[in-house]
Protein backbone atom coordinates (compact mmCIF):
# COMPACT_ATOMS: atom_id res chain seq x y z
CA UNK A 1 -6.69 -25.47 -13.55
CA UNK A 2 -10.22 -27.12 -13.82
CA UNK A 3 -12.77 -27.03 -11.76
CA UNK A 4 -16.41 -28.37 -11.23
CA UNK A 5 -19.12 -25.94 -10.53
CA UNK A 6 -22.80 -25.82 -8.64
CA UNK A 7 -24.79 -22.92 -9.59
CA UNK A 8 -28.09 -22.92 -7.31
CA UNK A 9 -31.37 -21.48 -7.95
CA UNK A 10 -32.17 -18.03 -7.86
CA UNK A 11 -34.67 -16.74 -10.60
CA UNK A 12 -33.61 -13.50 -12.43
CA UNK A 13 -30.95 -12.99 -9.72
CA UNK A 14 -28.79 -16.29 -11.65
CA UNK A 15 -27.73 -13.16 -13.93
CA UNK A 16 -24.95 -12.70 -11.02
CA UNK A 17 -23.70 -16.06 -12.47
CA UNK A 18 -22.39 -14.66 -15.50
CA UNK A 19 -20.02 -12.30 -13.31
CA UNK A 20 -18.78 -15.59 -11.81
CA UNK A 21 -18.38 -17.10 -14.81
CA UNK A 22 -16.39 -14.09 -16.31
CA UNK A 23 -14.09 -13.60 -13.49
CA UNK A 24 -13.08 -17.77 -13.47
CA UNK A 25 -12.65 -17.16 -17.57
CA UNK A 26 -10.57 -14.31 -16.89
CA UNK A 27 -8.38 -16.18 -14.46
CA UNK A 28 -8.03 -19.06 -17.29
CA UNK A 29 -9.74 -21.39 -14.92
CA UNK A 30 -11.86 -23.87 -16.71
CA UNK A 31 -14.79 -25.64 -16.27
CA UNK A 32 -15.13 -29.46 -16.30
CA UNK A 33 -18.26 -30.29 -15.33
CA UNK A 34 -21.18 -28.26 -14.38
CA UNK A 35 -24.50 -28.80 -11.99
CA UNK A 36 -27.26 -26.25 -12.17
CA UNK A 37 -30.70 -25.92 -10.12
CA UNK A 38 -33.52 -23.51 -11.33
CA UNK A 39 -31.37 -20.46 -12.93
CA UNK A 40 -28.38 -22.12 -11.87
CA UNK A 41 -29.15 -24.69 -14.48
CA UNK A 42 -29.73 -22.28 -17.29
CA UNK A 43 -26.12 -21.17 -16.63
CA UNK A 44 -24.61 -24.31 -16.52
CA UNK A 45 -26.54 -25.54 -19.35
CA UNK A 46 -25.12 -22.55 -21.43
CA UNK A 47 -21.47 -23.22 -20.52
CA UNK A 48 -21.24 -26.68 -20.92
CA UNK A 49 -23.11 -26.02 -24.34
CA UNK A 50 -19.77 -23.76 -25.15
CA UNK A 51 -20.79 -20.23 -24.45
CA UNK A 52 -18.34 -17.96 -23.70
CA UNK A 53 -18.61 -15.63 -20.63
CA UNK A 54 -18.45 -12.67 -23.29
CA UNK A 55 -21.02 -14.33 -25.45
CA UNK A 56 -23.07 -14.96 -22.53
CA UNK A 57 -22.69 -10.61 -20.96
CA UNK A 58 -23.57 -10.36 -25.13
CA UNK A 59 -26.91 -11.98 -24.79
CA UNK A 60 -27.56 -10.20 -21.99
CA UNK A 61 -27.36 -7.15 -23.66
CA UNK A 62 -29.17 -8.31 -26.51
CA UNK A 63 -32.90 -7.86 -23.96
CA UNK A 64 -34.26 -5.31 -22.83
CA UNK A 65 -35.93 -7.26 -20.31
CA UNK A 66 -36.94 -10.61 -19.26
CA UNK A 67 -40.75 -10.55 -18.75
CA UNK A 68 -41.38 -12.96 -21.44
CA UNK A 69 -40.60 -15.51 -18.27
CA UNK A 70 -44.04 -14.52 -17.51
CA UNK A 71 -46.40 -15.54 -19.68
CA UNK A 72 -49.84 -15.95 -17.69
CA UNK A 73 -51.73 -19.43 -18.79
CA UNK A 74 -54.86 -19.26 -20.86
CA UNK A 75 -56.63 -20.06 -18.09
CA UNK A 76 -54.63 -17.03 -15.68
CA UNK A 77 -55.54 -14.71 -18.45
CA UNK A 78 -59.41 -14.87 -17.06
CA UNK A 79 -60.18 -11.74 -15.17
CA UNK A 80 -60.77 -11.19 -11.42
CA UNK A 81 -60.50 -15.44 -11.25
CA UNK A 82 -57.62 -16.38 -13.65
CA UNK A 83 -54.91 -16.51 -11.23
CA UNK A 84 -56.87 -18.46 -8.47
CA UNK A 85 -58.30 -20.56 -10.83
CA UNK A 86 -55.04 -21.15 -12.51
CA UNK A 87 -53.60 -22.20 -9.52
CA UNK A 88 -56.40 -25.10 -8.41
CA UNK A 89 -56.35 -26.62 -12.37
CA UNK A 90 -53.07 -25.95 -13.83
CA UNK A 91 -50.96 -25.48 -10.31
CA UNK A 92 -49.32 -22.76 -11.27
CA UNK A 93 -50.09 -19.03 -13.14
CA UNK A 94 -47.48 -19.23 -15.27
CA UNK A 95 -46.54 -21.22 -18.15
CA UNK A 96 -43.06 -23.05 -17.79
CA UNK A 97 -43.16 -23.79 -22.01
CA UNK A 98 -41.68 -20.71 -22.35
CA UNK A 99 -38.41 -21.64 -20.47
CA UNK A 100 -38.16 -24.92 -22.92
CA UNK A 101 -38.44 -22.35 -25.45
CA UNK A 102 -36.33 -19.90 -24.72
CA UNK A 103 -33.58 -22.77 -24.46
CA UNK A 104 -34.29 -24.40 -27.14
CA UNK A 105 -33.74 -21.12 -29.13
CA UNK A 106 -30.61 -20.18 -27.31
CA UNK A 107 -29.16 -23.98 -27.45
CA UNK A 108 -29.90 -24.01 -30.86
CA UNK A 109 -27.04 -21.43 -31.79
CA UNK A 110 -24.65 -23.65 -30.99
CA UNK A 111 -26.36 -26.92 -32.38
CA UNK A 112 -26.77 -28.40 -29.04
CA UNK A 113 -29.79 -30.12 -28.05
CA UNK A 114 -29.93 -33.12 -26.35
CA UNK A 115 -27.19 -34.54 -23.78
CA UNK A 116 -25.75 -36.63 -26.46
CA UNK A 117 -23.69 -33.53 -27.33
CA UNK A 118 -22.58 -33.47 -23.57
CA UNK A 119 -21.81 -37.22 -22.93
CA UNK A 120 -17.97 -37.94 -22.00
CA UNK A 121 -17.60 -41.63 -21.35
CA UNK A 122 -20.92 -42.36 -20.69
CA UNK A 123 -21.50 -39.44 -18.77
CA UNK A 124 -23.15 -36.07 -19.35
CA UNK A 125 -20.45 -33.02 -17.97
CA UNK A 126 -23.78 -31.47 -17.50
CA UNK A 127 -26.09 -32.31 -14.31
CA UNK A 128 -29.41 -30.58 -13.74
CA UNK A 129 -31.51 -31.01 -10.43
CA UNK A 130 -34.76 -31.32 -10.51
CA UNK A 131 -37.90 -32.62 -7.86
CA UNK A 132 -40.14 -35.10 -8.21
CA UNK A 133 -43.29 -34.05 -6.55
CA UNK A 134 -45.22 -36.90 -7.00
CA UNK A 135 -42.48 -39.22 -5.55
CA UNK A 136 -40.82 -36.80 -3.08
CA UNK A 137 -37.56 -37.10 -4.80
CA UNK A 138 -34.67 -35.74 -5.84
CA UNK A 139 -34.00 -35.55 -9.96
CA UNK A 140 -30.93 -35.87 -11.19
CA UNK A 141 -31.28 -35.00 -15.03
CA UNK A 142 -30.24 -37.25 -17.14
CA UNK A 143 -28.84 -39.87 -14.91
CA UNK A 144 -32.19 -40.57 -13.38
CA UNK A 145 -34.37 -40.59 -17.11
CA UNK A 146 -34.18 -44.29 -17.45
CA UNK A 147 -36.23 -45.02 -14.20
CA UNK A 148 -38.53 -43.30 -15.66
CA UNK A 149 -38.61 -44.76 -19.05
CA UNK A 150 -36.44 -41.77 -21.19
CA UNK A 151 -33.23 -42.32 -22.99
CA UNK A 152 -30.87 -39.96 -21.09
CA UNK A 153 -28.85 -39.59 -24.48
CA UNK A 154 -31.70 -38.04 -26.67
CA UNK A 155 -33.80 -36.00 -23.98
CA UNK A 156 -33.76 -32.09 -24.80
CA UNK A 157 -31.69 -29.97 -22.31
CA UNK A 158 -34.33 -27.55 -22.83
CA UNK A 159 -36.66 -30.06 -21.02
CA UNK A 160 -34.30 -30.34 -18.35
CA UNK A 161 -33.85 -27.16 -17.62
CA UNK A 162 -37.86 -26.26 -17.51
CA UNK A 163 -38.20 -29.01 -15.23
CA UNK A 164 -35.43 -27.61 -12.54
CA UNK A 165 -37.22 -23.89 -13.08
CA UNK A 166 -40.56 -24.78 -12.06
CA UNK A 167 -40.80 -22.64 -8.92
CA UNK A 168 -44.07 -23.98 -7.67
CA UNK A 169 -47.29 -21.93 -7.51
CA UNK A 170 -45.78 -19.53 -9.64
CA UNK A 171 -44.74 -21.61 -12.66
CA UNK A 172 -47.00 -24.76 -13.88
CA UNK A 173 -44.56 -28.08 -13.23
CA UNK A 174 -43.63 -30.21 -15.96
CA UNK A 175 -45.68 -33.25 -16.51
CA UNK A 176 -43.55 -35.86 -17.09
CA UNK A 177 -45.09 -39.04 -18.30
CA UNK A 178 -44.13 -42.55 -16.45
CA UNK A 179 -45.37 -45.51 -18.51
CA UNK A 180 -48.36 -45.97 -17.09
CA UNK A 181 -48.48 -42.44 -14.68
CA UNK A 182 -47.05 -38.58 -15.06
CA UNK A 183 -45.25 -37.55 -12.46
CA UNK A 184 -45.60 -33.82 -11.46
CA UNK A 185 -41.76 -32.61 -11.65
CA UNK A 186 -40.76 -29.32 -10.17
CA UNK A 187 -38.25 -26.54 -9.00
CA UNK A 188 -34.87 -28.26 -7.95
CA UNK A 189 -34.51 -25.35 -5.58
CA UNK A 190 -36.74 -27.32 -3.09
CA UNK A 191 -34.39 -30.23 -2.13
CA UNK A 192 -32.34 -29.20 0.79
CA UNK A 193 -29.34 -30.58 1.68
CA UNK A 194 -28.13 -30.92 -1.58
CA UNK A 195 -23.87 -31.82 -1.55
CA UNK A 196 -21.92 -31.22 -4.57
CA UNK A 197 -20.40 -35.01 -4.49
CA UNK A 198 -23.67 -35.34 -6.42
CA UNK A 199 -21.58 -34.45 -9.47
CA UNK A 200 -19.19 -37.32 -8.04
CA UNK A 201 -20.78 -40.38 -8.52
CA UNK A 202 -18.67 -42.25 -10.22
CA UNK A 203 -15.41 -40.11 -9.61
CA UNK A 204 -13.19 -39.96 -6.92
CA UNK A 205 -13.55 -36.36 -4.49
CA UNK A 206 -10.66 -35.36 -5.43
CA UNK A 207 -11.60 -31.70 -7.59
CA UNK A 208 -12.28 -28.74 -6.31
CA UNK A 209 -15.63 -27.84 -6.89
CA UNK A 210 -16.99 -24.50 -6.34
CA UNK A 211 -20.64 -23.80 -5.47
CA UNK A 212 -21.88 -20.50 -6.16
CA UNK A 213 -25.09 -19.20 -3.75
CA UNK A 214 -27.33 -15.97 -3.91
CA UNK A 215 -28.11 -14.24 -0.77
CA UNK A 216 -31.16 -13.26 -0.42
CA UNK A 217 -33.73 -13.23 2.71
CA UNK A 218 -36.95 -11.26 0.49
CA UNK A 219 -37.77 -13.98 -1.61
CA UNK A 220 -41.13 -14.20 -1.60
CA UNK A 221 -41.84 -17.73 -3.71
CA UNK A 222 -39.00 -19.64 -1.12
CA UNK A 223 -41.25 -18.74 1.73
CA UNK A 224 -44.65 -20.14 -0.02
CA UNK A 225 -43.16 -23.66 -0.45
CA UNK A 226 -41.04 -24.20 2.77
CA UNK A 227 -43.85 -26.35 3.25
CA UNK A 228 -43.36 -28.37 0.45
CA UNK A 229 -39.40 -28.22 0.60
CA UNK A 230 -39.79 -29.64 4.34
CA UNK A 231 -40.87 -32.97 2.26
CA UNK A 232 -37.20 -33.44 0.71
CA UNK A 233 -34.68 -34.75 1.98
CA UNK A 234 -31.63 -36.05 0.22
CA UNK A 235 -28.92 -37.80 2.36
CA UNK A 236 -24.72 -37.47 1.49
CA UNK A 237 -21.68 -37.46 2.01
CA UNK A 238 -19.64 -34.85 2.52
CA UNK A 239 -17.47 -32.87 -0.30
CA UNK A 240 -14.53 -31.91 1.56
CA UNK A 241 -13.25 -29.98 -1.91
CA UNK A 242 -16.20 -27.92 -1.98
CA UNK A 243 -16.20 -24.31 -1.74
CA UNK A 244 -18.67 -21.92 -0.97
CA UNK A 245 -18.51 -18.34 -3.09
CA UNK A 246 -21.67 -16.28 -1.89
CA UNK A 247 -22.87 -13.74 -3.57
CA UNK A 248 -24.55 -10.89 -1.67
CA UNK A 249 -27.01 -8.18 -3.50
CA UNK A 250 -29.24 -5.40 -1.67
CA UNK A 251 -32.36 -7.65 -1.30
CA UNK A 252 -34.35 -4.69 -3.69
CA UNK A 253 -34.72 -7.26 -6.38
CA UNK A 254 -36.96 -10.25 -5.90
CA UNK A 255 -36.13 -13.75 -8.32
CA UNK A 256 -39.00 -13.07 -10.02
CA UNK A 257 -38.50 -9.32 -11.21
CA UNK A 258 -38.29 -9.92 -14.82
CA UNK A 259 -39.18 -6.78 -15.49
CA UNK A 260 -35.35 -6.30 -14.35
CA UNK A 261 -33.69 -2.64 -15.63
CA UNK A 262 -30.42 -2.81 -17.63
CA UNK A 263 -29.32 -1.08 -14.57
CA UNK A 264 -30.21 -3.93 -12.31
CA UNK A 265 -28.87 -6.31 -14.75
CA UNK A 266 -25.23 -4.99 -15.29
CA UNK A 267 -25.54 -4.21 -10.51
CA UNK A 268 -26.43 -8.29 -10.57
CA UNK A 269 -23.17 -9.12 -13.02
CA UNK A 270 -20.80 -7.06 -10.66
CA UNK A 271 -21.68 -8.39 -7.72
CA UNK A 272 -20.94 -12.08 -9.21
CA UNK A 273 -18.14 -11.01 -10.79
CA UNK A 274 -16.55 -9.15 -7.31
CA UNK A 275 -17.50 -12.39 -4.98
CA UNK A 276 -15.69 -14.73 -7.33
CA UNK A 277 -12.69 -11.80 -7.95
CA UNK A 278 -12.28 -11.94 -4.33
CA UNK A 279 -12.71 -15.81 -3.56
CA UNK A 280 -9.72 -16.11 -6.83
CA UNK A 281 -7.29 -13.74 -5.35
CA UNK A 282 -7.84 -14.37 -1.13
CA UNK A 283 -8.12 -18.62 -1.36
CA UNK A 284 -8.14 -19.84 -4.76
CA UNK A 285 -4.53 -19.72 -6.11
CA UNK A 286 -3.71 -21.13 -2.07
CA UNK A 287 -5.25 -24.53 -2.88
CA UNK A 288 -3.70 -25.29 -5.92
């Protein structure tokens, strides 16, 4: 059976993804299309690029860590100031080029890079989420590109995928430039309200489409811009084949703990693996 998937935000917690991934791969359910915010997107950029769950667990295995996500700005690097200052001129402390990079390197193994590769009829089987802070939109990458002047065929995924991770304050957002203007583009995660019939456009609602969400109340970051994600708003309809597969963790490790243990990592894989074991073998087989 295929399915359609939404994998939202989460920072270094979108490792439980993988377990998800692994347990639908193990079932022999496939993935059609895929829709990613933040880490979510990172996930669904990597499986729609034609990474297996088991070469996915192997480049997880392949770090020791992730706290090359956080690489201070030049101007963060100042002491006593840097981080302040960082945050009034470049509106965030850390750089968000090293997610584009990272992709891009990653991507690269299996000659992907644009959404070209990803195109089906017109359409890209991958979405991406992203906000528009300037506008107070939502971003849907690469549907929405031409409004702002892009060919959606040739832009990078590694773009993309930067723009959805830019977790305001924390990482500097994307500057994408609009004819005449650059709009400030950041984290997806801030949109609320958010239905997977996003992915269903142009289709009718007829595939189940699972949506996989983190639990987790001690995210610091979420609570500095409920400000700013009280500004978005995005009205639709309701996806009466979606279902909901929360996964739950222990709240000790924050989204932006890069300096994750190989302990933490492999605790973060079971726990997506067990909540999408459990939603296959209680509900899944029943709606087919």
């Amino acid at each position: 059976m295929n399915v359609d998937v939404f994998f939202e935000g989460g920072g270094i917690l979108g490792i439980s993804f993988i377990g998800a991934y692994k347990a639908l791969s193990d079932h022999g359910i496939l993935i059609d299309r895929a829709i990613g915010i933040s880490s979510g997107s990172i996930i669904a950029a990597f499986i729609k690029s034609g990474f297996t769950a088991n070469e996915l667990i192997q480049l997880l295995s392949d770090y020791d860590d992730f706290t090359f996500f956080k690489q201070k700005t030049s101007t963060a690097k100042k002491n006593y100031i840097g981080k302040p200052l960082s945050l009034l001129l470049n509106k965030g402390i850390y750089d968000s080029a090293v997610i584009e990079k990272f992709m891009d390197e990653i991507l690269k193994q299996k000659n992907i890079t644009t959404f070209q590769s990803l195109m089906w009829l017109g359409e890209s089987k991958l979405k991406i989420i992203a906000a528009d802070f300037t506008n107070k939109r939502l971003l849907l990458l690469p549907d929405d590109l031409p409004s702002y002047g892009y060919d959606k065929n040739s832009f990078q995924i590694s773009k993309a995928v930067r723009m959805s991770c830019c977790i305001p304050f924390f990482y500097t957002p994307y500057e994408l430039k609009s004819r005449n203007s650059t709009c400030y583009i950041i984290d997806g995660g801030v949109i609320k309200q958010i239905s997977t019939s996003i992915l269903n456009q142009n289709h009718n609602l007829d595939k189940l489409t699972l949506r996989f969400k983190i639990k987790d109340n001690s995210n610091r970051w979420i609570n500095r811009f409920k400000d700013i994600k009280n500004r978005f708003e995005f009205k639709h309809d309701t996806n009466n084949n979606e279902r909901i597969i929360m996964i739950h963790h222990n709240g000790k490790i924050k989204a932006t703990d890069f300096d994750i243990s190989k302990e933490e990592i492999i605790y973060l894989y079971k726990q997506g693996y067990k909540a999408c074991y459990r939603f296959i073998k209680s509900e899944f087989y029943k709606l087919q």
